[in-house]
C-alpha atoms as a PDB file:
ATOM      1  CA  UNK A   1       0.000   0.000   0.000  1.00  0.00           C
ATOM      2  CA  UNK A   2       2.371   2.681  -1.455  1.00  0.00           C
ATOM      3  CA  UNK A   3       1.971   6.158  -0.435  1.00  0.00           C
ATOM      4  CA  UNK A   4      -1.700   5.339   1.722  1.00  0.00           C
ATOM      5  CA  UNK A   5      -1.794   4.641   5.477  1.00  0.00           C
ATOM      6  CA  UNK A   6      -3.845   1.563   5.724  1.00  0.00           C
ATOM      7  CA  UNK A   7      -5.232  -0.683   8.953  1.00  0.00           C
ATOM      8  CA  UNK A   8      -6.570  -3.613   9.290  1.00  0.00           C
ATOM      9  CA  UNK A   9      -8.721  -5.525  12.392  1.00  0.00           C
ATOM     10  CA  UNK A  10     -10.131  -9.049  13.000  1.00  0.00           C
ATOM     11  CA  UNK A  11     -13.541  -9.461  14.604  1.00  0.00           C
ATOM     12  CA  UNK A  12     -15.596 -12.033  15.281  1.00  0.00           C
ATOM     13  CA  UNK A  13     -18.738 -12.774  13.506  1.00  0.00           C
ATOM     14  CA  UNK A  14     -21.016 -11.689  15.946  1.00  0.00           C
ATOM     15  CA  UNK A  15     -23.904  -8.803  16.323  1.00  0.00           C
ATOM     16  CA  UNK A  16     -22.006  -6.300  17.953  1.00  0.00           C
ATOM     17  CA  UNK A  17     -19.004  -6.078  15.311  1.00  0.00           C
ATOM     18  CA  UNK A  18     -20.720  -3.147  13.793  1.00  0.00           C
ATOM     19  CA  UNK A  19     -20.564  -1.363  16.375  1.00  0.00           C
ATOM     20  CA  UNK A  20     -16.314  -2.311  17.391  1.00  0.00           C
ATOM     21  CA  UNK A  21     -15.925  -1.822  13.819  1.00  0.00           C
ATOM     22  CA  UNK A  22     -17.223   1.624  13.523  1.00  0.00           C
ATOM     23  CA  UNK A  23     -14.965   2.733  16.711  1.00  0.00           C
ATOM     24  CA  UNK A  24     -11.900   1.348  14.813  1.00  0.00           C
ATOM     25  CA  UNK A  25     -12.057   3.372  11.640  1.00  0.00           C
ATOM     26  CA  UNK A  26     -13.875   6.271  13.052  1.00  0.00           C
ATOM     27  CA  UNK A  27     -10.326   6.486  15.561  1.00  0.00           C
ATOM     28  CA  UNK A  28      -8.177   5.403  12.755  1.00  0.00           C
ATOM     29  CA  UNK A  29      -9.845   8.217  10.543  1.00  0.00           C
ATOM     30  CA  UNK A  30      -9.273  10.837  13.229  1.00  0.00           C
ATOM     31  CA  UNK A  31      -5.846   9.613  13.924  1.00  0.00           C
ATOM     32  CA  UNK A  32      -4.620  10.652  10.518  1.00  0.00           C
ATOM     33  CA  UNK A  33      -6.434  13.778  10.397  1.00  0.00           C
ATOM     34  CA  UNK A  34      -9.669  13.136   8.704  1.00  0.00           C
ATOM     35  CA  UNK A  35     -12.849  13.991   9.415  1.00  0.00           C
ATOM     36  CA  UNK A  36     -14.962  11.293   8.557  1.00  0.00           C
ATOM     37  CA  UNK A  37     -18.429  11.757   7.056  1.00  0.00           C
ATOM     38  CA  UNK A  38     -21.568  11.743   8.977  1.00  0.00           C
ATOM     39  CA  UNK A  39     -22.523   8.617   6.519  1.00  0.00           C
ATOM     40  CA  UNK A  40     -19.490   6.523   8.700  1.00  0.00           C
ATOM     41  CA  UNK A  41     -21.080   4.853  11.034  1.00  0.00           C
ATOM     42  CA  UNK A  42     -24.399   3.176   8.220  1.00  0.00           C
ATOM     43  CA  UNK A  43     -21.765   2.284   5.393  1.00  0.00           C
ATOM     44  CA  UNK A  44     -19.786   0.246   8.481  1.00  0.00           C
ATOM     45  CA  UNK A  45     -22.351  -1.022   9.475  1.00  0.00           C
ATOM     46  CA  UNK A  46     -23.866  -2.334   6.729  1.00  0.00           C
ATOM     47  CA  UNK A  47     -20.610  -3.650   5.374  1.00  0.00           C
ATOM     48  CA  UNK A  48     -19.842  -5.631   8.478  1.00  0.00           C
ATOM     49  CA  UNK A  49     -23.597  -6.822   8.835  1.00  0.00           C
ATOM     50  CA  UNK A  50     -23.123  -8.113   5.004  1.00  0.00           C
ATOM     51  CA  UNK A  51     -20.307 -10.567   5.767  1.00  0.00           C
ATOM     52  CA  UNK A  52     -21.183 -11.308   9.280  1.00  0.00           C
ATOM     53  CA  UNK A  53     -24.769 -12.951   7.104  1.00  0.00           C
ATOM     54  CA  UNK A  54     -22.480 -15.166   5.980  1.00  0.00           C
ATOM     55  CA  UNK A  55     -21.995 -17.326   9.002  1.00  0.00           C
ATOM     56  CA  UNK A  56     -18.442 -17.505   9.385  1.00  0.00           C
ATOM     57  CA  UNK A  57     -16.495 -17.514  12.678  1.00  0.00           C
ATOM     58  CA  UNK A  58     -14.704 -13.910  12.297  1.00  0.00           C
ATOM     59  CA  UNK A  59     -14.277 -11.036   9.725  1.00  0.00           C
ATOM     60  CA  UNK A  60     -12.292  -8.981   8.672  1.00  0.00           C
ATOM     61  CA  UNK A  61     -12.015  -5.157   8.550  1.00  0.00           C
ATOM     62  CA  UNK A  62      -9.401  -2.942   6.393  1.00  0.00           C
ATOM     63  CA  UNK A  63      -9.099   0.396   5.918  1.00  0.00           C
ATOM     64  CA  UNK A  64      -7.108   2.536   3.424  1.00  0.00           C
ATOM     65  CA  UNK A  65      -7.090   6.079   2.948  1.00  0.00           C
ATOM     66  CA  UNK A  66      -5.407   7.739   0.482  1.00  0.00           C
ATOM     67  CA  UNK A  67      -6.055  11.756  -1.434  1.00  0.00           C
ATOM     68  CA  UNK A  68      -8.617  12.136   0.931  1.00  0.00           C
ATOM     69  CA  UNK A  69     -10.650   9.001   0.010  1.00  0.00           C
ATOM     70  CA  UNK A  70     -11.264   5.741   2.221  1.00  0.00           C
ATOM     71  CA  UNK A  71     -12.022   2.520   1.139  1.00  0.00           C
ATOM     72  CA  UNK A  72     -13.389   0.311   3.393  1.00  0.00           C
ATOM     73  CA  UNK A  73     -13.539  -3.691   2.869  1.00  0.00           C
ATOM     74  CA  UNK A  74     -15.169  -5.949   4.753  1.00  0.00           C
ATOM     75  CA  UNK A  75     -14.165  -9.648   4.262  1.00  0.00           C
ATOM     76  CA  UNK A  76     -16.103 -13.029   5.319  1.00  0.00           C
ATOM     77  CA  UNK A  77     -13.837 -15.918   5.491  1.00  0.00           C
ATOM     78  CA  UNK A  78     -16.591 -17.714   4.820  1.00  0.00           C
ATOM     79  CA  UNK A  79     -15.907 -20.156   1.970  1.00  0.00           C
ATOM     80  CA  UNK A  80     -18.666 -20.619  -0.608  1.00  0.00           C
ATOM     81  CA  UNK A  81     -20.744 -18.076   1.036  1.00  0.00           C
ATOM     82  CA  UNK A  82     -24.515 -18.013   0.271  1.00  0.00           C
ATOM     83  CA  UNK A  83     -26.006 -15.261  -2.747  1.00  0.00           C
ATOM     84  CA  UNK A  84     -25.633 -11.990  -1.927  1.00  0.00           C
ATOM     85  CA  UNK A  85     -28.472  -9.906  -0.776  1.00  0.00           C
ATOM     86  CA  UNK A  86     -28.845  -7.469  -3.815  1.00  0.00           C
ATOM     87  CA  UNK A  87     -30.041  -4.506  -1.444  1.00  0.00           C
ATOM     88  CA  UNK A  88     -26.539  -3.915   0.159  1.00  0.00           C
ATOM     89  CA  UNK A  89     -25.319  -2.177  -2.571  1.00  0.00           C
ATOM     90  CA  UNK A  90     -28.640  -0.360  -2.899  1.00  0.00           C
ATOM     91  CA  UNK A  91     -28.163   0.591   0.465  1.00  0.00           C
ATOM     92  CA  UNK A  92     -24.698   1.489   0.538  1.00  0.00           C
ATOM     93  CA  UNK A  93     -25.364   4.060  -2.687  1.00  0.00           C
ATOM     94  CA  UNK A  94     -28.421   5.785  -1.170  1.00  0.00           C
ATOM     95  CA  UNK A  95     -25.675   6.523   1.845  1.00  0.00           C
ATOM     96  CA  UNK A  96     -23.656   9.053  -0.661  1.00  0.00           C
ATOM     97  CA  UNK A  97     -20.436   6.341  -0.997  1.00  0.00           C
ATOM     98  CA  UNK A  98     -18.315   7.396  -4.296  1.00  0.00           C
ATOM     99  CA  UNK A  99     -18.845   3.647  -5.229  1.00  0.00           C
ATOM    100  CA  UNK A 100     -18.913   0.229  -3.783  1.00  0.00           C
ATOM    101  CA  UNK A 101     -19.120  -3.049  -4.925  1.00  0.00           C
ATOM    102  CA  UNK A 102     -18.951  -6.562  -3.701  1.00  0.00           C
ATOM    103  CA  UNK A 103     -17.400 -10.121  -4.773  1.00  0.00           C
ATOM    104  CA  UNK A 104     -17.139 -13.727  -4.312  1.00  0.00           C
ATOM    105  CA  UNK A 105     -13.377 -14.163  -3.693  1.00  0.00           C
ATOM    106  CA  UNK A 106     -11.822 -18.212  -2.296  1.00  0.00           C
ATOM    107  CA  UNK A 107     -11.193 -16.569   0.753  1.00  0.00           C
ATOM    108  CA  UNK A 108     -15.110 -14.999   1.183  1.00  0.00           C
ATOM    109  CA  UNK A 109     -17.581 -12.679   0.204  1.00  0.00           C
ATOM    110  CA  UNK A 110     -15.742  -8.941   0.111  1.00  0.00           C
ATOM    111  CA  UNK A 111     -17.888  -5.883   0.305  1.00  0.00           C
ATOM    112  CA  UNK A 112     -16.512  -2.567  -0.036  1.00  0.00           C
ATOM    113  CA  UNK A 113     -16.969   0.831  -0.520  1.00  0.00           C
ATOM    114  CA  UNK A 114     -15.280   4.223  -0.912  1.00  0.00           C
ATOM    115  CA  UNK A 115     -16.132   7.527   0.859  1.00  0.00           C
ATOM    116  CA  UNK A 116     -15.252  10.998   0.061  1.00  0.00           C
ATOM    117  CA  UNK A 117     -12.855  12.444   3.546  1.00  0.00           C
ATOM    118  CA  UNK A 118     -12.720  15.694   4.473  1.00  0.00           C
ATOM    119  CA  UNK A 119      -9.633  17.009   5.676  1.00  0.00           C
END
């Protein structure tokens, strides 16, 4: 990750990694010197709540931020994960993210999405 700060957390697959996930980039965020959007805390949420669907044991959580963008990935672990519910992207694009996406990878499902910083 050239010329970006990046982080990275593990969590466990449970109900209340939303919430521990939105304290870890919201500090992360502020720790560099952004200020992070009041959208934050839904597109976390709703990232982490995607993979956690998926039934695994843990997830994980990375962060990158880089020209005053942060992308945000969520990751399963959860091999041959069930079909995606199609409203998560809806979701995550009525919350103002630049883009997001989400794929099928032999690690997991991935879901991220990008959000404008400001500085």
């Amino acid at each position: 990750m050239k010329n970006r700060q990046g982080a990275a957390w593990s969590l466990e697959a449970q109900p209340w990694a939303g919430s521990q996930a939105v304290r870890h980039v919201s500090g992360r965020l502020l720790a560099w010197g952004s200020t992070p959007p009041g959208s934050l805390e839904q597109v976390v949420r709703r990232l982490v709540a995607a993979v956690v669907a998926d039934g695994g044991r843990h997830i994980s959580l990375h962060l990158a931020e880089q020209d005053h963008k942060a992308l945000i990935l969520a990751l399963s672990h959860q091999p041959q994960p069930a079909e995606p519910d199609e409203s998560v992207l809806a979701g995550l694009s009525g919350l103002g993210v630049a883009s997001c996406g989400t794929e099928v990878t032999p690690d997991g499902r991935q879901v991220w999405a990008v959000l404008d910083l400001a500085s």
